[in-house]
PDB file of N, CA and C in Angstrom:
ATOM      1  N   UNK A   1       0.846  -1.176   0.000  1.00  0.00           N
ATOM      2  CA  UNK A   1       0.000   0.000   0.000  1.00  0.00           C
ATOM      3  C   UNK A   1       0.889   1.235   0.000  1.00  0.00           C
ATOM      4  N   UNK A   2       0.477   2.347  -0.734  1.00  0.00           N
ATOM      5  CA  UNK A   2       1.429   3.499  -0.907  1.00  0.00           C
ATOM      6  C   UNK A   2       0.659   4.409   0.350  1.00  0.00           C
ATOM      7  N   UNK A   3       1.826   5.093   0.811  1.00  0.00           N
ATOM      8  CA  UNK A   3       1.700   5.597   1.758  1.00  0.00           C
ATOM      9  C   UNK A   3       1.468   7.133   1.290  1.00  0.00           C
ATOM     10  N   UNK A   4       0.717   7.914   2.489  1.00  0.00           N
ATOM     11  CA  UNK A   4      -0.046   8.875   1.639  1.00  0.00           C
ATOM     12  C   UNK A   4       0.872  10.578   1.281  1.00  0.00           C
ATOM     13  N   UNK A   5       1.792   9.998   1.649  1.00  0.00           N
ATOM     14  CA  UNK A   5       3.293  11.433   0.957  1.00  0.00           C
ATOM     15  C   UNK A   5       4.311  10.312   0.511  1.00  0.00           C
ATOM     16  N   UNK A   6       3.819  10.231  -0.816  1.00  0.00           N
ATOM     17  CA  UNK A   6       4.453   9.328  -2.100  1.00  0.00           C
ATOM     18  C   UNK A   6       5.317  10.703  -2.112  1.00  0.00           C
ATOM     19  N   UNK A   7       6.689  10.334  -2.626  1.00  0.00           N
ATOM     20  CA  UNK A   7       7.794  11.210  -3.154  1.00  0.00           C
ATOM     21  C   UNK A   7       7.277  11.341  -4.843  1.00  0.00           C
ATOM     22  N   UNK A   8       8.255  12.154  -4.872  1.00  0.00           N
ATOM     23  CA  UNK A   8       8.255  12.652  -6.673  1.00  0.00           C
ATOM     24  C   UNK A   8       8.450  11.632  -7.816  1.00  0.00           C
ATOM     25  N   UNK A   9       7.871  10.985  -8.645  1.00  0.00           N
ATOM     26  CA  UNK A   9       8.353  10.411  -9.483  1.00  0.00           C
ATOM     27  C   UNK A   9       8.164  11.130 -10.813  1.00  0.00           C
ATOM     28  N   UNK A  10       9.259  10.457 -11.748  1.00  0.00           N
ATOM     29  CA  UNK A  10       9.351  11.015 -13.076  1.00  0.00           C
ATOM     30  C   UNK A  10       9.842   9.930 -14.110  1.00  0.00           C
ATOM     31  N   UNK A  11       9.160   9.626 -14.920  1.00  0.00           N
ATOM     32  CA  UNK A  11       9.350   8.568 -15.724  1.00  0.00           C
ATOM     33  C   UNK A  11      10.063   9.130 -17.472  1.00  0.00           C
ATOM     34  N   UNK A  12      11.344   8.708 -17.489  1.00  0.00           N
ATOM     35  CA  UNK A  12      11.812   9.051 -18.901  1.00  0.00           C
ATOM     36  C   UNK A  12      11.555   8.053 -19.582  1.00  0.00           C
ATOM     37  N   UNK A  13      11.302   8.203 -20.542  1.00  0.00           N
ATOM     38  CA  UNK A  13      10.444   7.208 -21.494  1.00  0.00           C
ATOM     39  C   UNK A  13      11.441   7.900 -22.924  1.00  0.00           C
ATOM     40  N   UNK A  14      11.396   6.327 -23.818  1.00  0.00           N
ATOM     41  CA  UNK A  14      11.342   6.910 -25.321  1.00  0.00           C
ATOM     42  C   UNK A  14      10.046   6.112 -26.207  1.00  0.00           C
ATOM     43  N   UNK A  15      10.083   6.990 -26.971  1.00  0.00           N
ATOM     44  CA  UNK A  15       8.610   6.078 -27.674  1.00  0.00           C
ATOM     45  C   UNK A  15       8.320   4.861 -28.192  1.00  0.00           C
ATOM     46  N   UNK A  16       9.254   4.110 -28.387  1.00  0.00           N
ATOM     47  CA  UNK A  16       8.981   2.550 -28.876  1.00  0.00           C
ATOM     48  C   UNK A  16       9.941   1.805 -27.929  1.00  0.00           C
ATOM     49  N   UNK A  17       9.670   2.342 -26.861  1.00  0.00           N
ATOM     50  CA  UNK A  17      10.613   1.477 -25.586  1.00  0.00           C
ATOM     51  C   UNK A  17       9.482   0.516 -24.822  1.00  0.00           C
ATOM     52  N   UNK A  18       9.536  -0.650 -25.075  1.00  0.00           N
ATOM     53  CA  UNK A  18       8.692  -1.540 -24.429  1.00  0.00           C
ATOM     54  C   UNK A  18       8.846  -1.519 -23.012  1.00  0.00           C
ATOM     55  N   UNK A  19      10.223  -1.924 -22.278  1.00  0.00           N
ATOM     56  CA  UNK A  19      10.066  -1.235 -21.109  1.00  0.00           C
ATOM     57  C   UNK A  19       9.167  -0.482 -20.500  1.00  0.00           C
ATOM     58  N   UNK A  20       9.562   0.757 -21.267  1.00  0.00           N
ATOM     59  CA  UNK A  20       9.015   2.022 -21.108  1.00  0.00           C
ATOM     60  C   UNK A  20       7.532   1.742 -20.847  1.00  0.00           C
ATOM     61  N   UNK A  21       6.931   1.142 -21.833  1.00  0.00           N
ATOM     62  CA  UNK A  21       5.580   0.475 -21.585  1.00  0.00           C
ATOM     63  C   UNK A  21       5.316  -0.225 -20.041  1.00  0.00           C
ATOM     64  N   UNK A  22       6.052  -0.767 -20.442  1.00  0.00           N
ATOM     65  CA  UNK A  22       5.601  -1.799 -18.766  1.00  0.00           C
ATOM     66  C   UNK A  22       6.218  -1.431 -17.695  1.00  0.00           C
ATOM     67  N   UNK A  23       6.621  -0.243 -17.371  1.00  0.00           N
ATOM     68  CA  UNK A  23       7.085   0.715 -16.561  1.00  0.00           C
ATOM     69  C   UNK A  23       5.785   1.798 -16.268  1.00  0.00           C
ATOM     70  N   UNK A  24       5.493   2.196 -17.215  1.00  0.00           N
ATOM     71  CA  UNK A  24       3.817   3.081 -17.084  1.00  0.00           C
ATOM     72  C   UNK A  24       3.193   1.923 -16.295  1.00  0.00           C
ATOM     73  N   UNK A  25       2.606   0.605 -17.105  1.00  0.00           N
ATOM     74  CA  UNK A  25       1.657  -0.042 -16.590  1.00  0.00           C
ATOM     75  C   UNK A  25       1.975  -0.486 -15.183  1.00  0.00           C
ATOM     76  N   UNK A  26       3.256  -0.526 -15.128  1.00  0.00           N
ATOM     77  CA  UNK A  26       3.435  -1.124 -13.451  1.00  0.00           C
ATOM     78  C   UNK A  26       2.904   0.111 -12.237  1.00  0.00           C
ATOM     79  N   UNK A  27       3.367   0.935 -12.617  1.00  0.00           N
ATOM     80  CA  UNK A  27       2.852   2.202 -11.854  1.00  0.00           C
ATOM     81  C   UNK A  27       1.519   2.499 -11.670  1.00  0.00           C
ATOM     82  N   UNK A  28       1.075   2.518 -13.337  1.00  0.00           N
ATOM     83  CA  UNK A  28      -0.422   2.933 -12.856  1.00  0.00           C
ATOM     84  C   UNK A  28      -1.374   1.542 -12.120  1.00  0.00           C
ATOM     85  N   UNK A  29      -0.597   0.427 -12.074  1.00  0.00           N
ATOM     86  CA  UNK A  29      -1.519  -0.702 -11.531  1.00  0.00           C
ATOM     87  C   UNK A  29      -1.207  -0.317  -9.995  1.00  0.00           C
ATOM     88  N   UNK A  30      -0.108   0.174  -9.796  1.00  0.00           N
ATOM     89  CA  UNK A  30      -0.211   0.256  -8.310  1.00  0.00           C
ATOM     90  C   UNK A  30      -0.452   1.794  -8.091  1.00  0.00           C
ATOM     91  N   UNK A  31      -0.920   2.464  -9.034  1.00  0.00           N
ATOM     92  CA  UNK A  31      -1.801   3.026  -8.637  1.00  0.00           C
ATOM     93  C   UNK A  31      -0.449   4.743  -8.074  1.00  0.00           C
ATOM     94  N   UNK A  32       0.458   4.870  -8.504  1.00  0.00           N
ATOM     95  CA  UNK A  32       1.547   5.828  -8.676  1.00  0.00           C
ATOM     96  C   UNK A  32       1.569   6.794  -9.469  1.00  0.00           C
ATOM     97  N   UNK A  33       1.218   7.996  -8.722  1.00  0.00           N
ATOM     98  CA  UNK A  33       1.366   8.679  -9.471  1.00  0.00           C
ATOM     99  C   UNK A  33       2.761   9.563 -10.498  1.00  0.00           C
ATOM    100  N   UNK A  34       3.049   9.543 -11.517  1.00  0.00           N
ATOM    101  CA  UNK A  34       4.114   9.810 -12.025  1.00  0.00           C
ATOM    102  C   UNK A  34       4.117  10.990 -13.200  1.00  0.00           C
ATOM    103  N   UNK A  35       5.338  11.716 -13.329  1.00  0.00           N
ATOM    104  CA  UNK A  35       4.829  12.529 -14.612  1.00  0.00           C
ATOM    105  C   UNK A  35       5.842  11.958 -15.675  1.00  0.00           C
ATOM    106  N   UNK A  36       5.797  11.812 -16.863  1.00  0.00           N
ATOM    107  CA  UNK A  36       6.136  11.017 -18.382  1.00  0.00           C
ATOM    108  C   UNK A  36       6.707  12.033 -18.946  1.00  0.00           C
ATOM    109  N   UNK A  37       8.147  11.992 -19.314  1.00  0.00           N
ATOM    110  CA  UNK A  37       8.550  12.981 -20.131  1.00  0.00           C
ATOM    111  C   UNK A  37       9.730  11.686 -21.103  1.00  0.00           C
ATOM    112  N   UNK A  38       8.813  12.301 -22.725  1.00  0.00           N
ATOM    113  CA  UNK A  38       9.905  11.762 -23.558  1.00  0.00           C
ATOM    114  C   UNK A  38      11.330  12.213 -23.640  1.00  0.00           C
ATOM    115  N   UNK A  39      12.199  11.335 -23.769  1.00  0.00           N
ATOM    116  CA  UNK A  39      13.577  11.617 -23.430  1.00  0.00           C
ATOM    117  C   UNK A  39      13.859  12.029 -24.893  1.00  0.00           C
ATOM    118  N   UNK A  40      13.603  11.845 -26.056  1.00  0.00           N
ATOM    119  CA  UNK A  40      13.569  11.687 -26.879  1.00  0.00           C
ATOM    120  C   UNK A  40      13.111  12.902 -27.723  1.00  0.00           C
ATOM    121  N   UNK A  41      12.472  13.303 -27.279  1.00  0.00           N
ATOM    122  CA  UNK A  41      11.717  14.936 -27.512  1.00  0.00           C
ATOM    123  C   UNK A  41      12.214  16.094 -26.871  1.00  0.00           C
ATOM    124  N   UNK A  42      12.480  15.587 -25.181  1.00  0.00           N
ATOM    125  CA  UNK A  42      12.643  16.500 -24.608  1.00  0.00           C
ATOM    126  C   UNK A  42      14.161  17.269 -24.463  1.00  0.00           C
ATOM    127  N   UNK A  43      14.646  17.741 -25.027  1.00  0.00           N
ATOM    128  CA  UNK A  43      16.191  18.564 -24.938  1.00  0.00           C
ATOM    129  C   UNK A  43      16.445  18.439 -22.732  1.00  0.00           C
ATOM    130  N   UNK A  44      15.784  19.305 -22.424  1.00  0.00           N
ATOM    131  CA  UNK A  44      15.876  18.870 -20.816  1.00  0.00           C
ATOM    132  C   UNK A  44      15.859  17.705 -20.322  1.00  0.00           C
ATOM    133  N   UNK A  45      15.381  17.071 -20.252  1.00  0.00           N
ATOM    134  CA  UNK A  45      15.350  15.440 -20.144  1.00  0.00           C
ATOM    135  C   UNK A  45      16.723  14.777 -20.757  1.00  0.00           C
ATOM    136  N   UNK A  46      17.264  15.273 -22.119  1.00  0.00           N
ATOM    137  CA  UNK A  46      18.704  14.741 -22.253  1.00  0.00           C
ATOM    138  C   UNK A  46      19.708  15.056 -21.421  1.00  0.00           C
ATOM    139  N   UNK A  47      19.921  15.861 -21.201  1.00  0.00           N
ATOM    140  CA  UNK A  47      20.379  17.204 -20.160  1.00  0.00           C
ATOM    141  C   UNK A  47      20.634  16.358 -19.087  1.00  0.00           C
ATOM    142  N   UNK A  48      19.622  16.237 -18.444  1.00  0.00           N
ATOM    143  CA  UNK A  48      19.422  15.541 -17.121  1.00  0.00           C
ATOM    144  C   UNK A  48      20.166  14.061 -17.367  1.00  0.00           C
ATOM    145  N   UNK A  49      19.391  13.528 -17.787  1.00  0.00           N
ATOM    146  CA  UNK A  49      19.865  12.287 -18.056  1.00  0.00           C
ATOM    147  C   UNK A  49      21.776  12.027 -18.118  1.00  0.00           C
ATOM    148  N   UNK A  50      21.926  12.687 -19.104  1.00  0.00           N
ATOM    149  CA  UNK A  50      23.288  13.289 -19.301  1.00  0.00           C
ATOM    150  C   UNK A  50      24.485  13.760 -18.228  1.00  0.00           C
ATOM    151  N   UNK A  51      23.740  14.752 -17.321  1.00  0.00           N
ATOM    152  CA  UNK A  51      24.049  14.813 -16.255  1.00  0.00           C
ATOM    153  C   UNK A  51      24.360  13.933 -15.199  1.00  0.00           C
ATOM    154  N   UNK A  52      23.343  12.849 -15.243  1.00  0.00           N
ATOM    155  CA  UNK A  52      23.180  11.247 -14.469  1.00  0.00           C
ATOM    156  C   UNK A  52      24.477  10.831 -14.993  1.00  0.00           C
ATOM    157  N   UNK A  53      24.742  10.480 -16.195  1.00  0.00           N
ATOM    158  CA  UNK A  53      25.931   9.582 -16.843  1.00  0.00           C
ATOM    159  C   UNK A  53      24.987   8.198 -17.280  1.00  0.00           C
ATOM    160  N   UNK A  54      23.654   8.804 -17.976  1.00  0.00           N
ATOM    161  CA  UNK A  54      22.346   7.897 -17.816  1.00  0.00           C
ATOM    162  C   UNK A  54      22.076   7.761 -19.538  1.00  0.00           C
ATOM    163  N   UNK A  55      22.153   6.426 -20.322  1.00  0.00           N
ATOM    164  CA  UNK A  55      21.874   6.544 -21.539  1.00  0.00           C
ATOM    165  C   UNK A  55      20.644   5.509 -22.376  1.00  0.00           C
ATOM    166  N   UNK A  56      20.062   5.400 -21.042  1.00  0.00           N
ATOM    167  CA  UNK A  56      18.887   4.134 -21.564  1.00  0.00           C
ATOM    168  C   UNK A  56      17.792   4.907 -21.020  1.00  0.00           C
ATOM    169  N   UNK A  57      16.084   4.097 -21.461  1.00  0.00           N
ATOM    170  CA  UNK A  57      15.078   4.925 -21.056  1.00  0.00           C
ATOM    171  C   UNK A  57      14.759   3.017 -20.737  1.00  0.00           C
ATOM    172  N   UNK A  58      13.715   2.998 -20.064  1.00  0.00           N
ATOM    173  CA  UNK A  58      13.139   3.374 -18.579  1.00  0.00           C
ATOM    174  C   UNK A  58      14.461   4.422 -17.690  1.00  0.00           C
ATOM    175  N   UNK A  59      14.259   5.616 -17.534  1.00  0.00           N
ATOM    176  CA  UNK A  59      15.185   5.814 -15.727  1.00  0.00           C
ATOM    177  C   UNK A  59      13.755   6.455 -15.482  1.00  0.00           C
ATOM    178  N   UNK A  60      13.499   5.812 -13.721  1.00  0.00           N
ATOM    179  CA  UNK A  60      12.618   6.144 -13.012  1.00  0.00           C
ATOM    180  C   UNK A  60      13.287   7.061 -12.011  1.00  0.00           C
ATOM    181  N   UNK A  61      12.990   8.503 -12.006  1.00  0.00           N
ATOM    182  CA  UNK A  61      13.324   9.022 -10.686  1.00  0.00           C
ATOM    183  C   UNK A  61      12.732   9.242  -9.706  1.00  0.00           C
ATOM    184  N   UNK A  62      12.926   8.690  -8.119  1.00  0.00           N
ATOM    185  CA  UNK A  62      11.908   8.058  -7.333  1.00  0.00           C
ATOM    186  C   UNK A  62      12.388   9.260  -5.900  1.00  0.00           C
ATOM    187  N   UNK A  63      12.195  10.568  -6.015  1.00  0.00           N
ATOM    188  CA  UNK A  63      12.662  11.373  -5.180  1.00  0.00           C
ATOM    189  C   UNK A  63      14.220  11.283  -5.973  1.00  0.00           C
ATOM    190  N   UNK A  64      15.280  11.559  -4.603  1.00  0.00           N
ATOM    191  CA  UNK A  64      16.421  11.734  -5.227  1.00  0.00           C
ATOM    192  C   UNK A  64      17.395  10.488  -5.727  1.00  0.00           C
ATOM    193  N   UNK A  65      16.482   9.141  -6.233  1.00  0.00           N
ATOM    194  CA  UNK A  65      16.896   7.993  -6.350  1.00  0.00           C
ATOM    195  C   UNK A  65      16.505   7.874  -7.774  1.00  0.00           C
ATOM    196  N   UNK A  66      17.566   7.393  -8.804  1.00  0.00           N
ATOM    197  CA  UNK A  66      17.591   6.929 -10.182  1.00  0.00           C
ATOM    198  C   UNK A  66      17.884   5.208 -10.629  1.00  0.00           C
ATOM    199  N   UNK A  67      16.589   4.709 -11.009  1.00  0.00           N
ATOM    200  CA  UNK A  67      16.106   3.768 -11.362  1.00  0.00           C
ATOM    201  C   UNK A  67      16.636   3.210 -12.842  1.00  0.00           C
ATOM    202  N   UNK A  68      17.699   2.899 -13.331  1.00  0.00           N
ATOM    203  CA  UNK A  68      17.548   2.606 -14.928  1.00  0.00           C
ATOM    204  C   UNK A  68      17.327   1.271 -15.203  1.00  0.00           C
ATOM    205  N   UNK A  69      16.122   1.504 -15.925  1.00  0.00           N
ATOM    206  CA  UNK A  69      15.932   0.117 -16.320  1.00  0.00           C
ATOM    207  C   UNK A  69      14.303  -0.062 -15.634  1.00  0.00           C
ATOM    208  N   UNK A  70      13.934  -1.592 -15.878  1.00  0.00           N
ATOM    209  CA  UNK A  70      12.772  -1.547 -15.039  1.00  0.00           C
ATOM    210  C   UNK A  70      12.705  -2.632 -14.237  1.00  0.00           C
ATOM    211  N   UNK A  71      12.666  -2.528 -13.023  1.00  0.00           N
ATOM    212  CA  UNK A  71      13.200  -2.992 -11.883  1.00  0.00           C
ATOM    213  C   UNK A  71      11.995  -3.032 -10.726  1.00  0.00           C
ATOM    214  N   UNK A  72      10.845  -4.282 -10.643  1.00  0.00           N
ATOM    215  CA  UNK A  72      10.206  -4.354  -9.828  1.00  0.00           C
ATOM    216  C   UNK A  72      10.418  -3.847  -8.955  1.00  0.00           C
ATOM    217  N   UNK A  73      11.770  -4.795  -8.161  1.00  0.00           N
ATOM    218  CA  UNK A  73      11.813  -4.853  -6.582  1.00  0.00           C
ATOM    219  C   UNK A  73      12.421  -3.747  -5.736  1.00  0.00           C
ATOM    220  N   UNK A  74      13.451  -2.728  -7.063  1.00  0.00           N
ATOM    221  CA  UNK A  74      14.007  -1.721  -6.399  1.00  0.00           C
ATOM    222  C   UNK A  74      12.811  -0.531  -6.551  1.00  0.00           C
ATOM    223  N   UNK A  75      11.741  -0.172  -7.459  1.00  0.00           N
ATOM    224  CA  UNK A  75      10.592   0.183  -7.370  1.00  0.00           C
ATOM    225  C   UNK A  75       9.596   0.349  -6.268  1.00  0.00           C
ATOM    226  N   UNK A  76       9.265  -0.856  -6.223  1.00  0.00           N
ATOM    227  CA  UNK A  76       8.932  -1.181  -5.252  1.00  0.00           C
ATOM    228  C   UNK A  76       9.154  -0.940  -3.627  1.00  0.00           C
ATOM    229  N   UNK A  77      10.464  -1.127  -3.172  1.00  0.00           N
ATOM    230  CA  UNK A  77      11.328  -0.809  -2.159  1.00  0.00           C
ATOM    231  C   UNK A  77      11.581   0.939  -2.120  1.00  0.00           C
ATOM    232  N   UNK A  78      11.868   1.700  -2.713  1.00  0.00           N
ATOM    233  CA  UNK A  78      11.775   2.940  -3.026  1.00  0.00           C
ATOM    234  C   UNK A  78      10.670   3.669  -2.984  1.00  0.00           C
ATOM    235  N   UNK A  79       9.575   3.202  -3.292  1.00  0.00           N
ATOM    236  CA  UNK A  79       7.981   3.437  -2.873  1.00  0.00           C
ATOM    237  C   UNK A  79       7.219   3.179  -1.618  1.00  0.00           C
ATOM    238  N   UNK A  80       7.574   2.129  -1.172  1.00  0.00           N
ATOM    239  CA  UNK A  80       7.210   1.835  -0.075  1.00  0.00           C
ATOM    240  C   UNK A  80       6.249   0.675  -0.339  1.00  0.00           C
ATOM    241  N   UNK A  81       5.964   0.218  -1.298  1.00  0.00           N
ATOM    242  CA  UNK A  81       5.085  -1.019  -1.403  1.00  0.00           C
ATOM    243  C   UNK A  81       5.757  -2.405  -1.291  1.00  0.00           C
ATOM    244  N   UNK A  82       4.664  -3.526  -1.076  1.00  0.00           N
ATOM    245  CA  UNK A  82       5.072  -4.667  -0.816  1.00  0.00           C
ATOM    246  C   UNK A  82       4.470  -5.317  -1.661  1.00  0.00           C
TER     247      UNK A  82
END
């Protein structure tokens, strides 16, 4: 169960990233709220990423924690769900 001061999430996505897909759906099944920015579109989002030393999409940023890839259990654990 998510607890009710969920931290910030931000989902970099590129558009034919399957991941990327089942990274949305995992979230919205548990019900997470997140905001979606194409990495791919977005000049800021490269930036950032860039900044990370980050060159794949799924990266989930979960507060001040970077996710690459898509990763149930560290998701999960970072959220607070079981």
């Amino acid at each position: 169960m998510r607890s009710s001061r969920q931290p910030k999430v931000i989902l970099f996505t590129g558009a034919s990233c399957p991941w990327c897909t089942a990274a949305k759906q995992y979230l919205r099944q548990k019900r997470i709220r997140f905001q979606e920015i194409d990495a791919t579109r977005d000049p800021r989002a490269q930036r950032e990423m860039k900044r990370r030393h980050i060159r794949g999409v799924p990266v989930l940023l979960i507060g001040n924690q970077a996710i690459v890839g898509f990763d149930k259990a560290k998701i999960d654990r970072l959220l607070g769900l079981k």
